[in-house]
C-alpha atoms as a PDB file:
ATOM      1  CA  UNK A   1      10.052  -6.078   5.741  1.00  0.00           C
ATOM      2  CA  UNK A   2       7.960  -4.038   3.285  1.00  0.00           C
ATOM      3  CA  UNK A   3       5.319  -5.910   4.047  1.00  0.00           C
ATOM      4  CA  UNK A   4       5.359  -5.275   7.813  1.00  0.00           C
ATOM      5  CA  UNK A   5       5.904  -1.074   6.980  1.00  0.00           C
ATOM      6  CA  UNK A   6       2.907  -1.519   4.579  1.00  0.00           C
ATOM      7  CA  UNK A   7       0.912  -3.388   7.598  1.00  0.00           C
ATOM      8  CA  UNK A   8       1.939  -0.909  10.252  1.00  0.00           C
ATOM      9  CA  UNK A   9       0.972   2.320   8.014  1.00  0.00           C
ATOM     10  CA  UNK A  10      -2.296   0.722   7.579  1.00  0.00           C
ATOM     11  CA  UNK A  11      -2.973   1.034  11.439  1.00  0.00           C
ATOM     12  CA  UNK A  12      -1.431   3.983  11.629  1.00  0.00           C
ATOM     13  CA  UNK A  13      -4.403   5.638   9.045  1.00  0.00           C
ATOM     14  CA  UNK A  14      -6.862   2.977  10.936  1.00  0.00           C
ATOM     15  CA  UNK A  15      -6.153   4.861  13.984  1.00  0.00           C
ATOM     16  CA  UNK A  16      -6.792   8.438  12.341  1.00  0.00           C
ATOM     17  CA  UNK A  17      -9.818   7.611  10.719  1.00  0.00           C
ATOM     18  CA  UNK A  18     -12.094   8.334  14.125  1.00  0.00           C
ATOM     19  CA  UNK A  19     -11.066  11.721  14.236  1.00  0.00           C
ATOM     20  CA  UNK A  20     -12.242  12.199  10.415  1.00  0.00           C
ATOM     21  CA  UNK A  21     -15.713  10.527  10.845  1.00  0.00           C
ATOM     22  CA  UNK A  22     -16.344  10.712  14.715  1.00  0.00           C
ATOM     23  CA  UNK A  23     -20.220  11.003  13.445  1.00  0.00           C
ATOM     24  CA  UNK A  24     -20.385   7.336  12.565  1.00  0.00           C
ATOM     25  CA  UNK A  25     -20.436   4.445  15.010  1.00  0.00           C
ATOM     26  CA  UNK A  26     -20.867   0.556  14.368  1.00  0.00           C
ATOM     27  CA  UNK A  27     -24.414   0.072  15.044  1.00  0.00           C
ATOM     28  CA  UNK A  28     -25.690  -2.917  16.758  1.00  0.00           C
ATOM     29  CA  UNK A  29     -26.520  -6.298  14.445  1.00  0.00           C
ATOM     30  CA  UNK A  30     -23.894  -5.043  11.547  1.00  0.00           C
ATOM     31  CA  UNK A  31     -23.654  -7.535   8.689  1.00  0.00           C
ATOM     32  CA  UNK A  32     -20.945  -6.343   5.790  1.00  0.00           C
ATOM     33  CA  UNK A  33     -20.058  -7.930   2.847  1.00  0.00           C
ATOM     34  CA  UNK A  34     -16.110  -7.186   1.900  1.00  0.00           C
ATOM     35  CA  UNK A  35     -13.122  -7.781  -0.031  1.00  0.00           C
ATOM     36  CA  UNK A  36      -9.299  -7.953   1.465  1.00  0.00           C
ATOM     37  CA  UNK A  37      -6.091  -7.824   0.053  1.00  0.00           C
ATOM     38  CA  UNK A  38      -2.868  -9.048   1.987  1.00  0.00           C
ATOM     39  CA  UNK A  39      -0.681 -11.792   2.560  1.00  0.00           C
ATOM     40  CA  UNK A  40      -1.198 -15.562   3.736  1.00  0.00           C
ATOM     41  CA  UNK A  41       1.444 -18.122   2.662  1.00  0.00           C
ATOM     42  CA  UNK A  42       1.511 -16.050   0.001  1.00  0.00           C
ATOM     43  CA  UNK A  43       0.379 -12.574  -1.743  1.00  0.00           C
ATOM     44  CA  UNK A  44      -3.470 -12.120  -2.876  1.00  0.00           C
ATOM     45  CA  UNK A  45      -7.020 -11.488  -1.748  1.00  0.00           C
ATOM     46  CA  UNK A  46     -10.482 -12.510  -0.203  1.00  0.00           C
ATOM     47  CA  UNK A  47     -13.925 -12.064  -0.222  1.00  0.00           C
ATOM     48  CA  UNK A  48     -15.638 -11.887   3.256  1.00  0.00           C
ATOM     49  CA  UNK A  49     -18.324 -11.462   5.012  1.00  0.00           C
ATOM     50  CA  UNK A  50     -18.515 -10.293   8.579  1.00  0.00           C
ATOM     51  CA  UNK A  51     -21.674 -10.151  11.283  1.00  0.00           C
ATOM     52  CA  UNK A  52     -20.463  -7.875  14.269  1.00  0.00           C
ATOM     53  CA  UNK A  53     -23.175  -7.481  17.120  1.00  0.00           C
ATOM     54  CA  UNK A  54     -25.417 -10.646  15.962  1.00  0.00           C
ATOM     55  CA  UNK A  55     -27.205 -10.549  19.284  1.00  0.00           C
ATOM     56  CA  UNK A  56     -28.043  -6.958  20.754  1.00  0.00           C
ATOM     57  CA  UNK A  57     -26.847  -8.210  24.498  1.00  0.00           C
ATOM     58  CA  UNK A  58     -24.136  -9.885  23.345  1.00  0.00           C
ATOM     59  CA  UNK A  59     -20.690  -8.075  21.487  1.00  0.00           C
ATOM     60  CA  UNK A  60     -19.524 -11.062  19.003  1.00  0.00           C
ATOM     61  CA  UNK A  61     -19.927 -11.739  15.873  1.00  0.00           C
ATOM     62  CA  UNK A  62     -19.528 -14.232  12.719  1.00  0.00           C
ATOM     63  CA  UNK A  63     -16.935 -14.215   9.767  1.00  0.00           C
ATOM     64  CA  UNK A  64     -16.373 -16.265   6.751  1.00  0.00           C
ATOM     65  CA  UNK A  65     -13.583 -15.624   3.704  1.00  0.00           C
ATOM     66  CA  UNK A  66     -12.512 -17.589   1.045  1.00  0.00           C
ATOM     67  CA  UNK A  67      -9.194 -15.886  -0.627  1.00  0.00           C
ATOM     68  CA  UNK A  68      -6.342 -17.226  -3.415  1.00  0.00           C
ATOM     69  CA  UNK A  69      -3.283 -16.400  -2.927  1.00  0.00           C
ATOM     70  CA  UNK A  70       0.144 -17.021  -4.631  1.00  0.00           C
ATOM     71  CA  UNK A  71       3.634 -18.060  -4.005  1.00  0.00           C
ATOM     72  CA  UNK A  72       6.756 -17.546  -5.479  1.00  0.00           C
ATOM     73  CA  UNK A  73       8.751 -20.167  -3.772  1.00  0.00           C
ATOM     74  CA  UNK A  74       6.755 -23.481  -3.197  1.00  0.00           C
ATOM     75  CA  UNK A  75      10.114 -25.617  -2.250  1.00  0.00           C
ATOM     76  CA  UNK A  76      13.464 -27.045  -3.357  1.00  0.00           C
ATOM     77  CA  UNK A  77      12.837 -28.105  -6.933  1.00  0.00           C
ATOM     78  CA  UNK A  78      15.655 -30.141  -7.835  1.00  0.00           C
ATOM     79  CA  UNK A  79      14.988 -32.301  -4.310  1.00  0.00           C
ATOM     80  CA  UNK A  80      10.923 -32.136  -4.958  1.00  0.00           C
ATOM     81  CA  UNK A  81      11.778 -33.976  -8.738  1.00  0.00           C
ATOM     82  CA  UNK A  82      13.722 -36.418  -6.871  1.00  0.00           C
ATOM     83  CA  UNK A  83      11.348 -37.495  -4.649  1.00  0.00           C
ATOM     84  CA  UNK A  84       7.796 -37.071  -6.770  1.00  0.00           C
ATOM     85  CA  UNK A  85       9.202 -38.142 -10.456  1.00  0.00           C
ATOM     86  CA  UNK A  86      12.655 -39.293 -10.741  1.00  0.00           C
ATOM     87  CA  UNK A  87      16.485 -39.025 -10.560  1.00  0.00           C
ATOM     88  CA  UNK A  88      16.958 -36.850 -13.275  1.00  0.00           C
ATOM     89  CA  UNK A  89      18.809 -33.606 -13.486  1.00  0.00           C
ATOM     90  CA  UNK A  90      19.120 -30.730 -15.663  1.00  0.00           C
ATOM     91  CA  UNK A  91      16.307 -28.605 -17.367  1.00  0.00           C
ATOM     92  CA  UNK A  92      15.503 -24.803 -16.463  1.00  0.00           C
ATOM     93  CA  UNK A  93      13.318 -24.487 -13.587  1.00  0.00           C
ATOM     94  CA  UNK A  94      10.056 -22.256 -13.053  1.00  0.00           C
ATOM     95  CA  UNK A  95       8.282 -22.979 -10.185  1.00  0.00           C
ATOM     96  CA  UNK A  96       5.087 -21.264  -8.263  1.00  0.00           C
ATOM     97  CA  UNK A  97       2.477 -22.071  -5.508  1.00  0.00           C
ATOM     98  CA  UNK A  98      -1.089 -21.436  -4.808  1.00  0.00           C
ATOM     99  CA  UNK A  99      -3.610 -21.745  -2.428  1.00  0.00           C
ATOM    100  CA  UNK A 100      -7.242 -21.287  -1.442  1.00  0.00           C
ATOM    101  CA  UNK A 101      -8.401 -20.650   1.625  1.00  0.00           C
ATOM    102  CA  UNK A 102     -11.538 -21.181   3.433  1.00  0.00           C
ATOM    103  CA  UNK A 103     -11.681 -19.245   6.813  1.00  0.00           C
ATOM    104  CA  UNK A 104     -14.472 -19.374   9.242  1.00  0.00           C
ATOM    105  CA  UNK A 105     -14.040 -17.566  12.753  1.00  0.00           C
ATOM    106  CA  UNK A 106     -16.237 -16.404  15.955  1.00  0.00           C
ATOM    107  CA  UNK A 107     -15.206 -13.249  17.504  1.00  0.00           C
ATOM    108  CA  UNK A 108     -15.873 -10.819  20.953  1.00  0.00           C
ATOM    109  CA  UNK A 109     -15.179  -7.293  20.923  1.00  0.00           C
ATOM    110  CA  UNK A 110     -12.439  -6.498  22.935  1.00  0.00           C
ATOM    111  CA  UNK A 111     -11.990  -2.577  22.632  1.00  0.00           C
ATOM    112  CA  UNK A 112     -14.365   0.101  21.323  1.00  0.00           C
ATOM    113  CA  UNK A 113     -13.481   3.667  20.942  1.00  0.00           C
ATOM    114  CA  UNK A 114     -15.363   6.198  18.518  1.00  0.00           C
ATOM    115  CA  UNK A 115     -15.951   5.096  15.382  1.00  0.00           C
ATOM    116  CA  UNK A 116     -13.265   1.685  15.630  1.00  0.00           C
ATOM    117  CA  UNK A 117     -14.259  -1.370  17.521  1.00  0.00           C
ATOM    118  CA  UNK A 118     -11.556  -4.536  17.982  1.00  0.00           C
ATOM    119  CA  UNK A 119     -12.383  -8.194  17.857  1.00  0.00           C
ATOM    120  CA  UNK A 120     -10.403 -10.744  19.349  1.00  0.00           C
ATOM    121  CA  UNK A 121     -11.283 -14.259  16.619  1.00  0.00           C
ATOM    122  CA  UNK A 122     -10.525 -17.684  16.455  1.00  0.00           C
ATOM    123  CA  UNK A 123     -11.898 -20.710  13.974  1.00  0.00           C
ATOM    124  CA  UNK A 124     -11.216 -23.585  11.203  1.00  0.00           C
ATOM    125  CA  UNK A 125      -9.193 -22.922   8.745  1.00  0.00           C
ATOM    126  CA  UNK A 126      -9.590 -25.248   5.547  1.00  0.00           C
ATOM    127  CA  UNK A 127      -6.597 -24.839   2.688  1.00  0.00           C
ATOM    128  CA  UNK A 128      -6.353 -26.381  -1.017  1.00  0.00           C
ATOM    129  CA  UNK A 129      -2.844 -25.648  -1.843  1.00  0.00           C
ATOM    130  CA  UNK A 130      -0.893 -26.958  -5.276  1.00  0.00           C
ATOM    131  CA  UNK A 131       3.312 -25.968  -5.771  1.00  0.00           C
ATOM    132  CA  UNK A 132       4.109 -26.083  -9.652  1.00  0.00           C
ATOM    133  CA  UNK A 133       7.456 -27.340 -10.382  1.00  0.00           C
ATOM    134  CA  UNK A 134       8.185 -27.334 -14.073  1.00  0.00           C
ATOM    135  CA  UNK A 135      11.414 -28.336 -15.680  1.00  0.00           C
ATOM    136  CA  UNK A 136      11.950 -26.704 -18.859  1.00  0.00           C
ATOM    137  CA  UNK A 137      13.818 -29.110 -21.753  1.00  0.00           C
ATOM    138  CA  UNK A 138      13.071 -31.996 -20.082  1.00  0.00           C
ATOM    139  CA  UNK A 139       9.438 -32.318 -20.129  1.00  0.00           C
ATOM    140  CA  UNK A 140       8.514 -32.456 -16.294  1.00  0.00           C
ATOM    141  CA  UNK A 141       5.897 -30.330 -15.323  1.00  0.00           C
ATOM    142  CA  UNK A 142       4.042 -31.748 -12.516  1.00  0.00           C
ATOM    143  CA  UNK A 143       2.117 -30.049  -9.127  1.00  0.00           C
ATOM    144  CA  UNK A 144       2.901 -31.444  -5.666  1.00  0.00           C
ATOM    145  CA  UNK A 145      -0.863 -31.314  -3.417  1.00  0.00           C
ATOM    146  CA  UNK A 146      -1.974 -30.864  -0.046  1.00  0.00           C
ATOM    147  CA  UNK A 147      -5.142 -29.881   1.565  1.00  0.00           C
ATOM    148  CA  UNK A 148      -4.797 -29.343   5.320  1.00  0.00           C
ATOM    149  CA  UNK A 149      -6.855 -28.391   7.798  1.00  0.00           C
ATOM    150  CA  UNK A 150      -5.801 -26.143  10.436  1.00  0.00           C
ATOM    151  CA  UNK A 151      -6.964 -23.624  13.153  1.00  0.00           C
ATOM    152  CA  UNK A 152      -6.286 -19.425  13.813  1.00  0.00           C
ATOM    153  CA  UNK A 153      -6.380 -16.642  15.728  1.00  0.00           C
ATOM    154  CA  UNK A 154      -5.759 -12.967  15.382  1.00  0.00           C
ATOM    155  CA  UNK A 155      -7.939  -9.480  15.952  1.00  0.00           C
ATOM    156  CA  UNK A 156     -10.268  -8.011  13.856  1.00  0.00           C
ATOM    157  CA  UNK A 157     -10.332  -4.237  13.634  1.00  0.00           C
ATOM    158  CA  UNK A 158     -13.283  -2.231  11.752  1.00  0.00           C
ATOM    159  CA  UNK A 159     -13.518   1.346  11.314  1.00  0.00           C
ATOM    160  CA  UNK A 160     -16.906   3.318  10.090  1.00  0.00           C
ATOM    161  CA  UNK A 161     -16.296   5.802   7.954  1.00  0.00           C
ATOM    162  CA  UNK A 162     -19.167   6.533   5.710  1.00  0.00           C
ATOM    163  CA  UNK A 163     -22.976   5.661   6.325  1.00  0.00           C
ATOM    164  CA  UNK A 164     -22.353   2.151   4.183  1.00  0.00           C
ATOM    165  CA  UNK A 165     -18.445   1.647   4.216  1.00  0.00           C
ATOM    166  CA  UNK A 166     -16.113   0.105   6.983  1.00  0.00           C
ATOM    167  CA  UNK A 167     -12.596   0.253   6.718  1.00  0.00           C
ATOM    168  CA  UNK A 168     -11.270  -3.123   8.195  1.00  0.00           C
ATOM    169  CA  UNK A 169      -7.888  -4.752   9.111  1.00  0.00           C
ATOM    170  CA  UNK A 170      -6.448  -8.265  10.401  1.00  0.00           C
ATOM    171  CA  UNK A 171      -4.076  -9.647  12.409  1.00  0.00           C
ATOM    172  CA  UNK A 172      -3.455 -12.963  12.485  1.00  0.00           C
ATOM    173  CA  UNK A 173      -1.761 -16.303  12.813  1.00  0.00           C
ATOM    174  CA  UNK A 174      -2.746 -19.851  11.614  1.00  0.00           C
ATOM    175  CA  UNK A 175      -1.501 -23.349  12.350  1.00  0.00           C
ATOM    176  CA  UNK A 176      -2.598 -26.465   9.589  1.00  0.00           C
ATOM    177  CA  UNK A 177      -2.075 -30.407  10.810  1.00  0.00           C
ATOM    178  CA  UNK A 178       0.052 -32.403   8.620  1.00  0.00           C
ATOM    179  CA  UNK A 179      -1.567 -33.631   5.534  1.00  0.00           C
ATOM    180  CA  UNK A 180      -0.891 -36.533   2.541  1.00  0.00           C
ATOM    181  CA  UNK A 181       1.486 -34.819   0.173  1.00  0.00           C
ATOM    182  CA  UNK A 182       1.235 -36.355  -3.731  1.00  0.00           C
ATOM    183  CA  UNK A 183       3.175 -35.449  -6.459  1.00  0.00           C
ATOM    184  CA  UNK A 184       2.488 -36.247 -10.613  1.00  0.00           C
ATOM    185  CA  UNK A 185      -0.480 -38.071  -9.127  1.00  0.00           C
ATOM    186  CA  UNK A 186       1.892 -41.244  -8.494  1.00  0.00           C
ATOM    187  CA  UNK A 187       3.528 -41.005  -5.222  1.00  0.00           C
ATOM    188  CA  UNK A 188       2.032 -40.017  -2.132  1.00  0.00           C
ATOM    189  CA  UNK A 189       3.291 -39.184   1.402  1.00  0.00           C
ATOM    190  CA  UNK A 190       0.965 -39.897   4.852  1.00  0.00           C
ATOM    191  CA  UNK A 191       2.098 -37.735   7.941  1.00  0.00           C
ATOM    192  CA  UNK A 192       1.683 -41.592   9.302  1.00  0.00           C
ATOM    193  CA  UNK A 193       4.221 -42.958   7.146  1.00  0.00           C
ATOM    194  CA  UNK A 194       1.567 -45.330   5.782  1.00  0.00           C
ATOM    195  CA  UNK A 195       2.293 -44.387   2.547  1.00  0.00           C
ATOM    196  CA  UNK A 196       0.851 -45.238  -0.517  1.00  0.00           C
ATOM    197  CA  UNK A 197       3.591 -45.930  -3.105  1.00  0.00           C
ATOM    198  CA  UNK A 198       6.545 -43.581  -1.871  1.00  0.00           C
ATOM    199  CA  UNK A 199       9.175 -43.189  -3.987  1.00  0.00           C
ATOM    200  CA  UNK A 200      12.676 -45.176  -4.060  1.00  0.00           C
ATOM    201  CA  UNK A 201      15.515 -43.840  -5.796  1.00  0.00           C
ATOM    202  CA  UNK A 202      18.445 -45.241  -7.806  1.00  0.00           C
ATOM    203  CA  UNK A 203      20.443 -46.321  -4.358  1.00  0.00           C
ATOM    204  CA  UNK A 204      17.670 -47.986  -2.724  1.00  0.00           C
ATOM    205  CA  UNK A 205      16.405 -45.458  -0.328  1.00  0.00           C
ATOM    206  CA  UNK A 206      12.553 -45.313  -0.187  1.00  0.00           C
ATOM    207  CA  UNK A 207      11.691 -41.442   1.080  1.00  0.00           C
ATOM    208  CA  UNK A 208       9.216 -40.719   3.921  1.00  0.00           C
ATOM    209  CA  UNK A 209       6.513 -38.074   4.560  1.00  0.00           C
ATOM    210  CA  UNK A 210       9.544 -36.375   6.609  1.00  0.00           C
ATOM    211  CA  UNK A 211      11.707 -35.615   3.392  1.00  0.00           C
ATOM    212  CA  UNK A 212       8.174 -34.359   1.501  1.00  0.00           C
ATOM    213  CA  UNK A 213       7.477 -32.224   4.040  1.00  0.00           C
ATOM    214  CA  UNK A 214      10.744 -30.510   4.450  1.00  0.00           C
ATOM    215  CA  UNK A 215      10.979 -30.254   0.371  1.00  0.00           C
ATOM    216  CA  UNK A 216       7.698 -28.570   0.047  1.00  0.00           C
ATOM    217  CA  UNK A 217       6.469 -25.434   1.299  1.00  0.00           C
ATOM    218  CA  UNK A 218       3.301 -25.848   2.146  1.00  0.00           C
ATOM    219  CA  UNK A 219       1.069 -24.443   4.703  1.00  0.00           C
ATOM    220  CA  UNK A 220       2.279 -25.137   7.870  1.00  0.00           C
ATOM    221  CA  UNK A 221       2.532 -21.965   9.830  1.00  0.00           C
ATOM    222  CA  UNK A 222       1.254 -19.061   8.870  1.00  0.00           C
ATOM    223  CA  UNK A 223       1.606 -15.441  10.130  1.00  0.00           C
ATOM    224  CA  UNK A 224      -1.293 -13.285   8.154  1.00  0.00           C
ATOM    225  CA  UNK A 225      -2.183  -9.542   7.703  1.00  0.00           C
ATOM    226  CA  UNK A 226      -5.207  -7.855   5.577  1.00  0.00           C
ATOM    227  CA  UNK A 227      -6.291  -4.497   4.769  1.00  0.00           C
ATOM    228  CA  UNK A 228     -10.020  -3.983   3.495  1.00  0.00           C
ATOM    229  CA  UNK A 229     -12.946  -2.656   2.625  1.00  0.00           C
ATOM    230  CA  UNK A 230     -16.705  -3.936   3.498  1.00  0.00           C
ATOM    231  CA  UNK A 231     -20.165  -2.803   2.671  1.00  0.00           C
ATOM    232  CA  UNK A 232     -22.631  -2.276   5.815  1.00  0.00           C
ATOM    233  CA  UNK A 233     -26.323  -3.397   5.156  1.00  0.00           C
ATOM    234  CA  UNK A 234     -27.289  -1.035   8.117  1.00  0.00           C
END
């Protein structure tokens, strides 16, 4: 909920800025080089670069981000131990995630007005993501692994408020295809349920990608919001 009053006060001053800089417009062929801060399966920022207007008949552009971003719950510890290490219990638990995030998009502008213009996007999305699940006393400290592939779509919205500065916000949602999950580097888990040495505990029951999955929080789906700042080489 703070997050979404943050998000919404953001377009709220997106939407004033015009009337504070009506002198500056987004010129044609605009590349920008920016930084982001916001939230994707997780809390934490980007670098990006953005081409709006790359052909002077033609309103769409190119963007490209890379970001890290953190987590503060990455899954069910006591169930992820049981399935990627062992059947023990006991031990204090600390536990974090992180990802990386490679996002590439095309875009078409979709609404101008003054000094804002919108861009509807869509592209690839390419994730590296790692949950750390230590267990203090007991000396387990392992990371469970994933690196999906996925696809988004959201809107782009850039305002011009300086000769070289651009304020910029997105909207936006991702979905990532199932990908091997491996834990400890011993046991992994195939969305196929080929999987290469899966786990079998003290009662005989060998666990599937299906129990991984639902232990883990991964990136799956993602809803994803970003409030920035880019330079205009114009």
């Amino acid at each position: 909920m703070k997050n979404l009053k943050t998000l919404l006060l953001s377009i709220l001053l997106v939407n004033l800025f015009p009337l504070w800089g009506a002198s500056y417009t987004i010129p044609g062929q605009s590349p920008m080089l920016g930084a982001d801060v916001g939230f994707s399966h997780g809390t934490g920022f980007r670098g990006r670069f953005s081409w709006l207007n790359i052909n002077d008949d033609l309103p769409a552009g190119i963007h490209a981000s890379f970001g890290h971003f953190w987590q503060s719950d990455p899954g069910n510890a006591e169930t992820v131990r049981h399935i990627f290490i062992n059947d023990n219990e006991g031990g204090k638990i600390e536990e974090a995630g992180s990802t990386w995030l490679l996002e590439i998009s095309g875009s078409y502008e979709i609404f101008q007005f003054k000094t804002m213009v919108i861009h509807a996007l869509t592209g690839p999305r390419f994730a590296w993501y790692s949950g750390n699940f230590a267990y203090l006393n007991d000396n387990e400290d392992f990371d469970v692994t994933t690196n999906p592939m996925g696809w988004g779509a959201g809107f782009a919205g850039f305002v011009r408020f300086s000769k070289h500065f651009v304020l910029n916000i997105n909207l936006e949602a991702d979905y990532y295809f199932s990908s091997t999950l491996s834990g400890h580097g011993t046991y992994f888990y195939s969305p196929d349920n080929e999987d290469d040495n899966p786990r079998t505990n003290g009662d005989g029951v060998t666990y599937k990608y299906a129990d991984a999955d639902a232990t883990v929080n991964q990136p799956e789906f993602d809803v994803k919001g970003f409030l920035g700042i880019s330079y205009l080489f114009k």
